[in-house]
Structure formats: structure tokens, C-alpha cells
PDB file of N, CA and C in Angstrom:
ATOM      1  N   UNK A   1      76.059  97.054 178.339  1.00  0.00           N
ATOM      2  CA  UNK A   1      76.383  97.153 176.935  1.00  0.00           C
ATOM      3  C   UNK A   1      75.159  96.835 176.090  1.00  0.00           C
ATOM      4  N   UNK A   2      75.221  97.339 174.938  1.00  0.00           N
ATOM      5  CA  UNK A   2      74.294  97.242 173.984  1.00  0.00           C
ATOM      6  C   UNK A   2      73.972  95.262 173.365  1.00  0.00           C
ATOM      7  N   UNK A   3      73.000  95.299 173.517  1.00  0.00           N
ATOM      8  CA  UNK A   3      72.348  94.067 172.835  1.00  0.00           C
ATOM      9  C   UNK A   3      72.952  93.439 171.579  1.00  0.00           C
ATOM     10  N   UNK A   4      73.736  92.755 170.934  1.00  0.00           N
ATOM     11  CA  UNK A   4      73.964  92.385 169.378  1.00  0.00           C
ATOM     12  C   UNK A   4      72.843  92.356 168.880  1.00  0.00           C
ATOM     13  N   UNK A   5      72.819  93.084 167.678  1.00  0.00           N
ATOM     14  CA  UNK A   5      71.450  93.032 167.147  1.00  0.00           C
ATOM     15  C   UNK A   5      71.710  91.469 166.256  1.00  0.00           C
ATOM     16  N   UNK A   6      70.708  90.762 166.797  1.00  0.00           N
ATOM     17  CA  UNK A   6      70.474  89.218 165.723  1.00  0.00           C
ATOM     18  C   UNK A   6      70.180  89.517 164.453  1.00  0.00           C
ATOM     19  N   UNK A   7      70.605  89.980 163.215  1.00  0.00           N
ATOM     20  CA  UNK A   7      70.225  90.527 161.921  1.00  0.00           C
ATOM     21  C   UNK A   7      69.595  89.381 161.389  1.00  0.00           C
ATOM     22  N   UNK A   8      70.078  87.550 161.570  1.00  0.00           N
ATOM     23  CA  UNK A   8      69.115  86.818 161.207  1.00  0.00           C
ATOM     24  C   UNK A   8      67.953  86.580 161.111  1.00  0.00           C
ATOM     25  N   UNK A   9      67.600  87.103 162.566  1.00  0.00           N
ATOM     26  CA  UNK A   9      66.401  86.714 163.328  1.00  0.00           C
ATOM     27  C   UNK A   9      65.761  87.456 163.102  1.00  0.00           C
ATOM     28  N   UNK A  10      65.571  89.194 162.825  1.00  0.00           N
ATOM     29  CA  UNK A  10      64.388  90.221 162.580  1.00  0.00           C
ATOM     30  C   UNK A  10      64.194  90.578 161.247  1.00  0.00           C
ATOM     31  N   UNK A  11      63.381  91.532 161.107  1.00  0.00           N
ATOM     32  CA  UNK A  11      62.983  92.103 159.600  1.00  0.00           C
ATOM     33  C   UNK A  11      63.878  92.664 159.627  1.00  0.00           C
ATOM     34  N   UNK A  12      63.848  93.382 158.462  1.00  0.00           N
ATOM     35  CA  UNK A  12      65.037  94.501 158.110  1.00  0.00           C
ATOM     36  C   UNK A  12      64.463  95.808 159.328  1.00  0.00           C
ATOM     37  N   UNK A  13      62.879  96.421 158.828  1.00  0.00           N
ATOM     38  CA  UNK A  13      62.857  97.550 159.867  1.00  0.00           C
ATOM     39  C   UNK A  13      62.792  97.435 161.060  1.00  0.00           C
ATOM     40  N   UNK A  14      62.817  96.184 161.857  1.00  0.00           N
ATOM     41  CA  UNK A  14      63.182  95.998 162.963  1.00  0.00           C
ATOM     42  C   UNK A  14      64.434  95.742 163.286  1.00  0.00           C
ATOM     43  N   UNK A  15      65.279  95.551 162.838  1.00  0.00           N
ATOM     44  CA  UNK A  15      66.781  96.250 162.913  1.00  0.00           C
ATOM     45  C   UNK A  15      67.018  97.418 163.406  1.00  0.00           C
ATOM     46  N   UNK A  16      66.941  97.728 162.196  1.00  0.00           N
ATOM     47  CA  UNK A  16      66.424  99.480 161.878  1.00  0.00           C
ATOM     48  C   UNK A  16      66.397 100.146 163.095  1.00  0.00           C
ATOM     49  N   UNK A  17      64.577  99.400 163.425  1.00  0.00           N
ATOM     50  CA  UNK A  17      64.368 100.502 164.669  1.00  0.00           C
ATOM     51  C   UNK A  17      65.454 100.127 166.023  1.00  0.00           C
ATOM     52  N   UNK A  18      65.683  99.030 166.046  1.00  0.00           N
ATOM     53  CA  UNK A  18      66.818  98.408 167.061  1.00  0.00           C
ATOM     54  C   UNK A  18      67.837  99.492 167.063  1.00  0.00           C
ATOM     55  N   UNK A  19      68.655  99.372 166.144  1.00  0.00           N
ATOM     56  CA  UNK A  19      69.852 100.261 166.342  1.00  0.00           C
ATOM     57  C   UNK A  19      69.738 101.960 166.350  1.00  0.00           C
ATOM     58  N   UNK A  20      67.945 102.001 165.763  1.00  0.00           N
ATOM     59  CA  UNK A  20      67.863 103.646 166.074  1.00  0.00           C
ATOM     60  C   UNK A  20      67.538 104.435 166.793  1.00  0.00           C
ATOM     61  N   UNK A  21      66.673 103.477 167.562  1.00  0.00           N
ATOM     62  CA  UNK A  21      65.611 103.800 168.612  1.00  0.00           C
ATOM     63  C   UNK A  21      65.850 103.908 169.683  1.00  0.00           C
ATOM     64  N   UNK A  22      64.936 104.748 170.624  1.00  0.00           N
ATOM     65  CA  UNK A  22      65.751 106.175 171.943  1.00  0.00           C
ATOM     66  C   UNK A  22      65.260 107.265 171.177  1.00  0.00           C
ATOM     67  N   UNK A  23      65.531 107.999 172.629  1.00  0.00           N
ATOM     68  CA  UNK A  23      65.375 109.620 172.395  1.00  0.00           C
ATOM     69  C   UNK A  23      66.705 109.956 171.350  1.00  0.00           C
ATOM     70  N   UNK A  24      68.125 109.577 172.146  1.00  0.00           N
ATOM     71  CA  UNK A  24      69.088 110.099 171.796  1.00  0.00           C
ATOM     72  C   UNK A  24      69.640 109.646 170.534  1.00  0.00           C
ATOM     73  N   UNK A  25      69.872 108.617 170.074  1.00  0.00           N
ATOM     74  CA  UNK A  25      70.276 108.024 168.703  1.00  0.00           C
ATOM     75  C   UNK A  25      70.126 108.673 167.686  1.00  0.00           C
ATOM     76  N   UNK A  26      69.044 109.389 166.950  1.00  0.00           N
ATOM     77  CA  UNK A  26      68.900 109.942 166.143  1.00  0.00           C
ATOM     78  C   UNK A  26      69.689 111.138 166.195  1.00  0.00           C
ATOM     79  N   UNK A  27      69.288 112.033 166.868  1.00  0.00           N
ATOM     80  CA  UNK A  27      70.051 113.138 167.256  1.00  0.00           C
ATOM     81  C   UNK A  27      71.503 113.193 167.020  1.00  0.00           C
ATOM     82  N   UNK A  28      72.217 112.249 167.946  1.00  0.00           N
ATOM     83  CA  UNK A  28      73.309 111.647 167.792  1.00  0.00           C
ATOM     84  C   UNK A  28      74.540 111.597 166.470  1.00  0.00           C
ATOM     85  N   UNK A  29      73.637 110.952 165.713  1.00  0.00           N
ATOM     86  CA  UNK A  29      73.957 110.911 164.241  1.00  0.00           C
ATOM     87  C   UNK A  29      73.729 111.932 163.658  1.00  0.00           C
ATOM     88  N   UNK A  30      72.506 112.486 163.960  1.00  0.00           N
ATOM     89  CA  UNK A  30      72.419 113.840 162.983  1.00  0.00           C
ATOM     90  C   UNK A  30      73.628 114.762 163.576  1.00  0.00           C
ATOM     91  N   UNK A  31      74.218 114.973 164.098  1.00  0.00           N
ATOM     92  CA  UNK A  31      75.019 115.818 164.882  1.00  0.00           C
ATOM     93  C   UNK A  31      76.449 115.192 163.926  1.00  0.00           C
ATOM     94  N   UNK A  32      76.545 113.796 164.379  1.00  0.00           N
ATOM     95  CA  UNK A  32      78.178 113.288 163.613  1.00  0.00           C
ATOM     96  C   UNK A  32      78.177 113.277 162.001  1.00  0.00           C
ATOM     97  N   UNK A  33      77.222 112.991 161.420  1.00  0.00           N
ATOM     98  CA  UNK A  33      76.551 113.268 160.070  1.00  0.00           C
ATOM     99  C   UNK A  33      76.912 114.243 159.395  1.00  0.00           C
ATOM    100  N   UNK A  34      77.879 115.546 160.308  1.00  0.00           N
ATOM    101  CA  UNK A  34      77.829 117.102 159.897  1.00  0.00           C
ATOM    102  C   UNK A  34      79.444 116.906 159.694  1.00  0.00           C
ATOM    103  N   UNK A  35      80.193 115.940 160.305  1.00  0.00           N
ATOM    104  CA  UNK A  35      81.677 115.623 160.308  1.00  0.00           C
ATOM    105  C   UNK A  35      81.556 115.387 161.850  1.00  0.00           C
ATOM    106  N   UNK A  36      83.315 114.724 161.626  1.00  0.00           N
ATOM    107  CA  UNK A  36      83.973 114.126 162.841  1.00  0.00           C
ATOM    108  C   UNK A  36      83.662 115.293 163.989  1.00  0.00           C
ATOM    109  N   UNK A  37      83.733 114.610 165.100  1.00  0.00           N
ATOM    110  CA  UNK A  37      82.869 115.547 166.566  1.00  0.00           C
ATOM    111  C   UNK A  37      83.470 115.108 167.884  1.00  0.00           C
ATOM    112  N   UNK A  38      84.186 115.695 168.537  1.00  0.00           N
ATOM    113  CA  UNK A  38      84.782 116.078 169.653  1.00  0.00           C
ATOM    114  C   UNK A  38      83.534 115.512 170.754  1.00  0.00           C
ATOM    115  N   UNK A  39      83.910 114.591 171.959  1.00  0.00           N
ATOM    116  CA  UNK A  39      82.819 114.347 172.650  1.00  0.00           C
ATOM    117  C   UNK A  39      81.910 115.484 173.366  1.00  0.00           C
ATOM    118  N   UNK A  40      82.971 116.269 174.339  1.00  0.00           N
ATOM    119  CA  UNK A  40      82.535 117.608 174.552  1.00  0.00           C
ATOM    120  C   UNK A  40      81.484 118.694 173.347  1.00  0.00           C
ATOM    121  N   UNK A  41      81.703 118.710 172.121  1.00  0.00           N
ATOM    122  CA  UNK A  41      81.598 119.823 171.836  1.00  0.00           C
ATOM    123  C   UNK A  41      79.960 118.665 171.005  1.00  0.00           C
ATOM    124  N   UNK A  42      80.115 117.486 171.129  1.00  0.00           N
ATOM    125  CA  UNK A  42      78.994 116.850 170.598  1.00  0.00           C
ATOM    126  C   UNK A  42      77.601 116.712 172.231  1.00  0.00           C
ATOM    127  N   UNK A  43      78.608 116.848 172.985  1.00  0.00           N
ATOM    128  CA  UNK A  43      77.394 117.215 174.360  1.00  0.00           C
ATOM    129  C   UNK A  43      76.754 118.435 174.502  1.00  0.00           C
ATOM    130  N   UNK A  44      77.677 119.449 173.859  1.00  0.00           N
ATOM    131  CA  UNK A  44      77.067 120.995 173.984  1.00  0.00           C
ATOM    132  C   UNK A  44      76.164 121.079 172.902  1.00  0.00           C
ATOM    133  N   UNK A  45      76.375 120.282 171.932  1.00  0.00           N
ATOM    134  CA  UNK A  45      75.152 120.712 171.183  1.00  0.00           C
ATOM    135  C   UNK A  45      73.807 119.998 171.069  1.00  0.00           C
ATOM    136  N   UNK A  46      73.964 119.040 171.697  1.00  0.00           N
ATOM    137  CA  UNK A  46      72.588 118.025 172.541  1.00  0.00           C
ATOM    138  C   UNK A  46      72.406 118.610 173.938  1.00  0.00           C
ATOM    139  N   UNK A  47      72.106 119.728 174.092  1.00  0.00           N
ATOM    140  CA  UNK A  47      72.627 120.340 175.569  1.00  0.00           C
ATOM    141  C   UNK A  47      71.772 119.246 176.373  1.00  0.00           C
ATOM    142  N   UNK A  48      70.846 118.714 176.348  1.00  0.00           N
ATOM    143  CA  UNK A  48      70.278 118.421 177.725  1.00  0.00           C
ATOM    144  C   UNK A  48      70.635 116.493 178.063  1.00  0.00           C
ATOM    145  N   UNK A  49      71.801 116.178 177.310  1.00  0.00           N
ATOM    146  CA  UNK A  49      71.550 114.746 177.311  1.00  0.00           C
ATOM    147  C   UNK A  49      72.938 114.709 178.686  1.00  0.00           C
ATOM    148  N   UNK A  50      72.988 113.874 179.486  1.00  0.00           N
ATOM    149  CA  UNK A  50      74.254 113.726 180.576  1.00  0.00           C
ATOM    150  C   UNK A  50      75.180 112.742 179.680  1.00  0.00           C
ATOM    151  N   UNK A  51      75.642 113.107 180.488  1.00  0.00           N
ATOM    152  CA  UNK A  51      77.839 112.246 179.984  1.00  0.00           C
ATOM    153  C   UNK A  51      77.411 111.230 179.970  1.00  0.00           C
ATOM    154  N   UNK A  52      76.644 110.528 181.002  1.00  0.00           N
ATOM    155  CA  UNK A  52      76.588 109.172 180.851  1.00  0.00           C
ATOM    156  C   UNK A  52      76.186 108.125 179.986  1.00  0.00           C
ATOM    157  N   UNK A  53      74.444 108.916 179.723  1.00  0.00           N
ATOM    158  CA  UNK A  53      74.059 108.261 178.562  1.00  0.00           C
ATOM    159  C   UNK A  53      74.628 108.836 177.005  1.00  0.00           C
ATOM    160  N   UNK A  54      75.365 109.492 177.005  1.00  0.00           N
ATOM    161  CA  UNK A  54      76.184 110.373 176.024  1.00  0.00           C
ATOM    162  C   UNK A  54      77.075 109.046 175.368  1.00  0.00           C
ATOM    163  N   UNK A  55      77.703 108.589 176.739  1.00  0.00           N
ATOM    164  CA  UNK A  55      78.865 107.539 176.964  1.00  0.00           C
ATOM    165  C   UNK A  55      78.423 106.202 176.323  1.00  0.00           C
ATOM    166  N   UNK A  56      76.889 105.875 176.841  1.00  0.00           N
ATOM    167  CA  UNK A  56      76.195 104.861 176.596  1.00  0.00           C
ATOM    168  C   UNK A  56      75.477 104.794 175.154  1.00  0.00           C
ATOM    169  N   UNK A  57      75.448 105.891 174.865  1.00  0.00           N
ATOM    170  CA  UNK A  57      74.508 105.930 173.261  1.00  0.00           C
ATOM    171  C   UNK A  57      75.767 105.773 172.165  1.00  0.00           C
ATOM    172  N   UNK A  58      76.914 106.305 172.881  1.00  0.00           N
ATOM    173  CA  UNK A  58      77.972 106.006 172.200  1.00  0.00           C
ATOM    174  C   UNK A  58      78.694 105.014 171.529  1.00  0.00           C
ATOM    175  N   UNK A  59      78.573 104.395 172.732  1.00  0.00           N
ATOM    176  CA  UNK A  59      79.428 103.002 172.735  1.00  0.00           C
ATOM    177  C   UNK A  59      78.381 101.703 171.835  1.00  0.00           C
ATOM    178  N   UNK A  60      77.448 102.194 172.088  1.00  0.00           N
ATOM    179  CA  UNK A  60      76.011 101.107 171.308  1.00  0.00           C
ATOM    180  C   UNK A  60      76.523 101.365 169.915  1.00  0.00           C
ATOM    181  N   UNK A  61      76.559 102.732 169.384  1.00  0.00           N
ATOM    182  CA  UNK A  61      76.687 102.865 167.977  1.00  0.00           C
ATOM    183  C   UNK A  61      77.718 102.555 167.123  1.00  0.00           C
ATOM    184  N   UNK A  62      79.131 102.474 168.589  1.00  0.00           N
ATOM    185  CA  UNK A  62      80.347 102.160 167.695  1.00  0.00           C
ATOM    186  C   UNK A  62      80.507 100.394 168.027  1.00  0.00           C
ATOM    187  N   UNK A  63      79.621 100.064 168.782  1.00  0.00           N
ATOM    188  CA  UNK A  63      79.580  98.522 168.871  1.00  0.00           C
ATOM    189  C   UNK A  63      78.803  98.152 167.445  1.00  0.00           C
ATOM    190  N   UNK A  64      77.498  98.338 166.976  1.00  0.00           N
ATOM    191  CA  UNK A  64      76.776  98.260 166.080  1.00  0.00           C
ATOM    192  C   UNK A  64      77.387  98.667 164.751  1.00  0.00           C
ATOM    193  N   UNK A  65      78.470  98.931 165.026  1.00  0.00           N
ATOM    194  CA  UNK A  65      80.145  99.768 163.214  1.00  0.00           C
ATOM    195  C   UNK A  65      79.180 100.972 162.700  1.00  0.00           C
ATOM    196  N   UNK A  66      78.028 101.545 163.569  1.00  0.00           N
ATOM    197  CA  UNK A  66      77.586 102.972 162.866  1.00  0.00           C
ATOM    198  C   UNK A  66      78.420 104.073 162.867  1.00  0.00           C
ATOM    199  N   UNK A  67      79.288 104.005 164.352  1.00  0.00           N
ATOM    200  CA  UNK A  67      80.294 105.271 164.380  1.00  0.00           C
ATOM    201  C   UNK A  67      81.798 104.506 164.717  1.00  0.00           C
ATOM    202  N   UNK A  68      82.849 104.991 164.398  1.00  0.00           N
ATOM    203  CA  UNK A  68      84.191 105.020 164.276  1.00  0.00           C
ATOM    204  C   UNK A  68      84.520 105.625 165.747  1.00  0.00           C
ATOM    205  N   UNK A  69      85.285 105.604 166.553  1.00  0.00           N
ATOM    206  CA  UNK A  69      85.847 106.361 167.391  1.00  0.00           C
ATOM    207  C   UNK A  69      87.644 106.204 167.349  1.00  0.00           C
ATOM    208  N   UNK A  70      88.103 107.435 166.927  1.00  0.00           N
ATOM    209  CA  UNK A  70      89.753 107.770 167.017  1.00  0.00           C
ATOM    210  C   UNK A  70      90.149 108.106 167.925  1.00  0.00           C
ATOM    211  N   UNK A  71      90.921 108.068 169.018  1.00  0.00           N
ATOM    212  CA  UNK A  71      91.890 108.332 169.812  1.00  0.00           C
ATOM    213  C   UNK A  71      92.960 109.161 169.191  1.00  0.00           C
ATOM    214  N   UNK A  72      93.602 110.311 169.174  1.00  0.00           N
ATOM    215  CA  UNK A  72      94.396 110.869 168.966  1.00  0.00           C
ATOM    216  C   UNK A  72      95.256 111.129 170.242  1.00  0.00           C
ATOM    217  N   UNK A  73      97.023 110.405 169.687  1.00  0.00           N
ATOM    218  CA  UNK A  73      97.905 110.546 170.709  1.00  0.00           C
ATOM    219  C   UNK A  73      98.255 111.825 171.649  1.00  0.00           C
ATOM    220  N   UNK A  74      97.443 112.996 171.779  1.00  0.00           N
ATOM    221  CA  UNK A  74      97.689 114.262 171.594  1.00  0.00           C
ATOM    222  C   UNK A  74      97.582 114.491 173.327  1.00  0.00           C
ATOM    223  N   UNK A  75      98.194 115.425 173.871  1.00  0.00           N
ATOM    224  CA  UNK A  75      98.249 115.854 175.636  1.00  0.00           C
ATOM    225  C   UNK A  75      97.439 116.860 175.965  1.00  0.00           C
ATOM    226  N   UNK A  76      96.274 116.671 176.049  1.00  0.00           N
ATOM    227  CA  UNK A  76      95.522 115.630 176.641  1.00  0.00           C
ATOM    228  C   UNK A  76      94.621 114.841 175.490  1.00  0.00           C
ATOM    229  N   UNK A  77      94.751 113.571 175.733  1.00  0.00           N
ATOM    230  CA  UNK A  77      94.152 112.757 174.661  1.00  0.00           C
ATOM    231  C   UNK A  77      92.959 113.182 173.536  1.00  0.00           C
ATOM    232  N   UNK A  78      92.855 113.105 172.749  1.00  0.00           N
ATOM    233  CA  UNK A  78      92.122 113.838 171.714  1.00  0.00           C
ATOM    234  C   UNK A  78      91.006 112.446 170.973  1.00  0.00           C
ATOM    235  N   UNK A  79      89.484 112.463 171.456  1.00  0.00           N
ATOM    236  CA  UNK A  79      88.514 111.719 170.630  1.00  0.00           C
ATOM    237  C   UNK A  79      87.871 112.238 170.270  1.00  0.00           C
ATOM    238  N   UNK A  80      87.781 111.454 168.521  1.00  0.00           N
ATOM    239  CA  UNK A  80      86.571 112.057 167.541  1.00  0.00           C
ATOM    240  C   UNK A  80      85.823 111.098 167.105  1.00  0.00           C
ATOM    241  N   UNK A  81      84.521 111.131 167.250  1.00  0.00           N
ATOM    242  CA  UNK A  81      83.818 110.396 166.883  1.00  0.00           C
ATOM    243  C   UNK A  81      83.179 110.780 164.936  1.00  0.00           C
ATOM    244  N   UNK A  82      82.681 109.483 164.186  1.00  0.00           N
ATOM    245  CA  UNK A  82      82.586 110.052 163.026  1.00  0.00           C
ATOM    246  C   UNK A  82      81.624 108.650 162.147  1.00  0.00           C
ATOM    247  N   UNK A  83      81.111 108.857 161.305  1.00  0.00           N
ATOM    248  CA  UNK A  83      80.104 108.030 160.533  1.00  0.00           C
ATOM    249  C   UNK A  83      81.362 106.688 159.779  1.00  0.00           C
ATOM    250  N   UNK A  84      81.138 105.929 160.139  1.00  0.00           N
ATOM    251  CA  UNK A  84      81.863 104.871 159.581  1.00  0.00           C
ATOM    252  C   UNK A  84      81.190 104.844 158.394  1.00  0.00           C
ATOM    253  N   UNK A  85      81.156 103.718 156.758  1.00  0.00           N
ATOM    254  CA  UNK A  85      80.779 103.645 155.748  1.00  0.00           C
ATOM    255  C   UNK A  85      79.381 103.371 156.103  1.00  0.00           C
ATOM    256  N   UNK A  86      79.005 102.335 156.413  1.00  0.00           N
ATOM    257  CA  UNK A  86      77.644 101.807 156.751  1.00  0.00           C
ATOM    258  C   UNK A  86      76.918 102.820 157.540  1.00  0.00           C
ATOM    259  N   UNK A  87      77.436 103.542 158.256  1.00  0.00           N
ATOM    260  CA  UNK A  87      76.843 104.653 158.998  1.00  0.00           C
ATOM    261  C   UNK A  87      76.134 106.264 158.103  1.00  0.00           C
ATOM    262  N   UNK A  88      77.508 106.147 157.454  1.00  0.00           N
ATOM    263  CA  UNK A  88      77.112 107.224 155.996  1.00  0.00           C
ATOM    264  C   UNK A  88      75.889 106.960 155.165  1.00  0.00           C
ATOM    265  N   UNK A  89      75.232 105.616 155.178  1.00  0.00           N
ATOM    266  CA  UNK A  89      74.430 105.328 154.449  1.00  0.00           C
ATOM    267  C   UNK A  89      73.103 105.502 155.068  1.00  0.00           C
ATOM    268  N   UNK A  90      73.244 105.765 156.538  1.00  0.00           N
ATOM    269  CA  UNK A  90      71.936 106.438 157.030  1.00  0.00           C
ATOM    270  C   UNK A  90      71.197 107.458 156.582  1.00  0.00           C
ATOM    271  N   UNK A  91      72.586 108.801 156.173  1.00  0.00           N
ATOM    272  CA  UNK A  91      72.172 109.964 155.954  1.00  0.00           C
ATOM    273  C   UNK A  91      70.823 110.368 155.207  1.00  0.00           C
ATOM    274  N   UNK A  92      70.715 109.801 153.863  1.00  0.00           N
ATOM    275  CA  UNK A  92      69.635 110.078 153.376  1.00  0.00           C
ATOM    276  C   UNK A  92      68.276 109.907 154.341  1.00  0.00           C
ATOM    277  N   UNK A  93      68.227 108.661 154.966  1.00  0.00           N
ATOM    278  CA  UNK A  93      67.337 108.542 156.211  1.00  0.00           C
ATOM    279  C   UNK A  93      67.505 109.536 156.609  1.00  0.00           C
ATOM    280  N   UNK A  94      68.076 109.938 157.517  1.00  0.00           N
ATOM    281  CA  UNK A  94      67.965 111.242 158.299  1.00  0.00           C
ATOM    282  C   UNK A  94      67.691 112.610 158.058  1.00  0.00           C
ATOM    283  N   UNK A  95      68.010 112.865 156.947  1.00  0.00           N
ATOM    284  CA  UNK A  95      67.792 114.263 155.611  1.00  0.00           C
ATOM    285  C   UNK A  95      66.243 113.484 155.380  1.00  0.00           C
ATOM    286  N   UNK A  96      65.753 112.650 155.394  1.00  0.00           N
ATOM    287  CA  UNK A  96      64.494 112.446 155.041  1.00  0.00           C
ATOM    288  C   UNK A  96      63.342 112.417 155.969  1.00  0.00           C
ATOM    289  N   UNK A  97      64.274 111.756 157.207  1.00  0.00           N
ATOM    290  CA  UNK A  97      63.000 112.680 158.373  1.00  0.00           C
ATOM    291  C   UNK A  97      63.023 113.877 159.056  1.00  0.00           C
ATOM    292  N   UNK A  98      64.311 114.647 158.725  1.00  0.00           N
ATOM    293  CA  UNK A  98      64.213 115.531 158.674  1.00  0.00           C
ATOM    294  C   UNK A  98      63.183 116.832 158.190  1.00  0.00           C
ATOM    295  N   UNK A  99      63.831 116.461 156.368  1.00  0.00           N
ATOM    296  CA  UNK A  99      62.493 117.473 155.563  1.00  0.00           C
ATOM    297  C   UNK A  99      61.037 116.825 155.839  1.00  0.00           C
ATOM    298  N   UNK A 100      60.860 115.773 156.611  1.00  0.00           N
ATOM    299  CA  UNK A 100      59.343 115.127 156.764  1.00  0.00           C
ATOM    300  C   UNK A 100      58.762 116.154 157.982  1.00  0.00           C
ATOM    301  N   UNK A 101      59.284 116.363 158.761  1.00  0.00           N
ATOM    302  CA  UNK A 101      59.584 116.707 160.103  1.00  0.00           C
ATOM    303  C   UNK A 101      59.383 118.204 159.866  1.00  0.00           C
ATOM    304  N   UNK A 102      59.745 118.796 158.946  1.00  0.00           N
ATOM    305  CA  UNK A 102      60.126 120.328 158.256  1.00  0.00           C
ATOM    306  C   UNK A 102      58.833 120.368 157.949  1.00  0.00           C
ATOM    307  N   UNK A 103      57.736 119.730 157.111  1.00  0.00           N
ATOM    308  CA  UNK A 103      57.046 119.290 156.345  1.00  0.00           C
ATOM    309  C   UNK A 103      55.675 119.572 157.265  1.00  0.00           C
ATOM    310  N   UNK A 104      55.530 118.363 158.375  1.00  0.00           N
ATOM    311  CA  UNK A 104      54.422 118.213 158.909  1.00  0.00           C
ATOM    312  C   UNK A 104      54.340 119.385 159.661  1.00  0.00           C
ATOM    313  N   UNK A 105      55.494 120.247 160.786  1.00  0.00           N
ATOM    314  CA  UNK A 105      55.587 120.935 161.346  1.00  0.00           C
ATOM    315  C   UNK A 105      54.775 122.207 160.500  1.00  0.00           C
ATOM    316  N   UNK A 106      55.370 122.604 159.396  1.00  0.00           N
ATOM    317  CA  UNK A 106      54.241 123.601 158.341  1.00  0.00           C
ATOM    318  C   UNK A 106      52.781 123.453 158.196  1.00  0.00           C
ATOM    319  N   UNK A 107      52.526 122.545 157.923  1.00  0.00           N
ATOM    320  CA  UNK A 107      51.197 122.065 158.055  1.00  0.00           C
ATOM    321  C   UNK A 107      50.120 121.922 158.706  1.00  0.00           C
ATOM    322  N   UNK A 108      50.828 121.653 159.920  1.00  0.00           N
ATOM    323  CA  UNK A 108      50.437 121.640 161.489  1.00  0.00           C
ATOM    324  C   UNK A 108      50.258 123.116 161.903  1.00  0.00           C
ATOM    325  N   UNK A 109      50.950 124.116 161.414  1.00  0.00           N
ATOM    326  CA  UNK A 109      51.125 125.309 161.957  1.00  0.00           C
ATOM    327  C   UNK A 109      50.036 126.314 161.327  1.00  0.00           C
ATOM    328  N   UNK A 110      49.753 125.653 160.046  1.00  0.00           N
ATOM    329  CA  UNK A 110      48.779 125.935 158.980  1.00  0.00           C
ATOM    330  C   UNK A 110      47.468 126.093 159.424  1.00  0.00           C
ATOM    331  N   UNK A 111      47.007 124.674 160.060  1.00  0.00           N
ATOM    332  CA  UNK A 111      45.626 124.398 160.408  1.00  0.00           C
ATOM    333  C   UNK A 111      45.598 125.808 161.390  1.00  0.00           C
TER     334      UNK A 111
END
């Protein structure tokens, strides 16, 4: 299981990078960020990440209150994962390294 992040004990951007940092995390969010997301159909569109750490990047984020996970009573059981409040407040972060990302990539392509 994921580490409690000590919020006493670090800076703010070491938080930050705590709960963001990995390959997969970012991604992650940018994906649930778009609306609530079916585990399956949130693996197909990270195609290359396995169930497991899928399972594991998961469970970190809804331990950390970034993502919500619902259970729906439905045959065969129905989970959606989705941006809790505090999680919503990433977005601009992410829309921001995004267009950064948009940004350097032009530039780079320029030279």
C-alpha cells in the first residue's frame, strides 16, 4: 500500500511530487479528469500499463481522497472511478503541463 503522505513534515511541492510521481499517475488522472471511467475501458486507453499496477496506482490515489471509487450494485458488479473535490483541483495543473508539453514539443520540432 501506498505511503501516508506526512503533509506536516514536507513542503507543499514535495507533497505534490509524492502523490504525483511515477510514470503512471499523471496519466491516470488525465484520463479520469475527462469524467467517471470504467476500470477496463481506463486500461485500454493507457494501453501499455498491466492490471496490476493499474490496481496499485489506483488504490494510492483513492487512499490519498484524489479519486472516489463507486461500486455499482449491478450483475456483474459495475466500478467507476472519478476526481473527488480535492482531486478536481489538480486539473488546471494538468491542462498546464499539458499546453507546456504542447509548447516545448513545437519548439523542439522548430530547431
Amino acid at each position: 500500500m501506498a505511503k501516508a503522505v506526512a503533509i506536516t513534515d514536507q513542503c507543499p511541492m514535495e507533497i505534490g511530487l509524492n502523490i504525483l510521481g511515477g510514470k503512471w499517475k499523471l496519466k491516470i488522472l488525465w484520463q479520469i479528469s475527462k469524467g467517471a471511467v470504467r476500470f477496463n475501458e481506463l486500461q485500454r486507453r493507457l494501453e501499455k500499463i498491466t492490471t496490476k499496477t493499474l490496481t496499485q496506482q489506483l488504490r494510492e490515489l483513492e487512499e490519498q481522497k484524489i479519486i472516489q471509487r463507486t461500486v455499482y450494485p449491478d450483475n456483474p458488479p459495475k466500478v467507476e472511478y472519478a476526481l473527488t473535490e480535492i482531486g478536481k483541483s489538480i486539473y488546471p495543473v494538468l491542462k498546464s503541463l499539458c499546453d507546456w508539453g504542447t509548447n516545448y514539443q513545437t519548439c523542439i520540432l522548430q530547431e
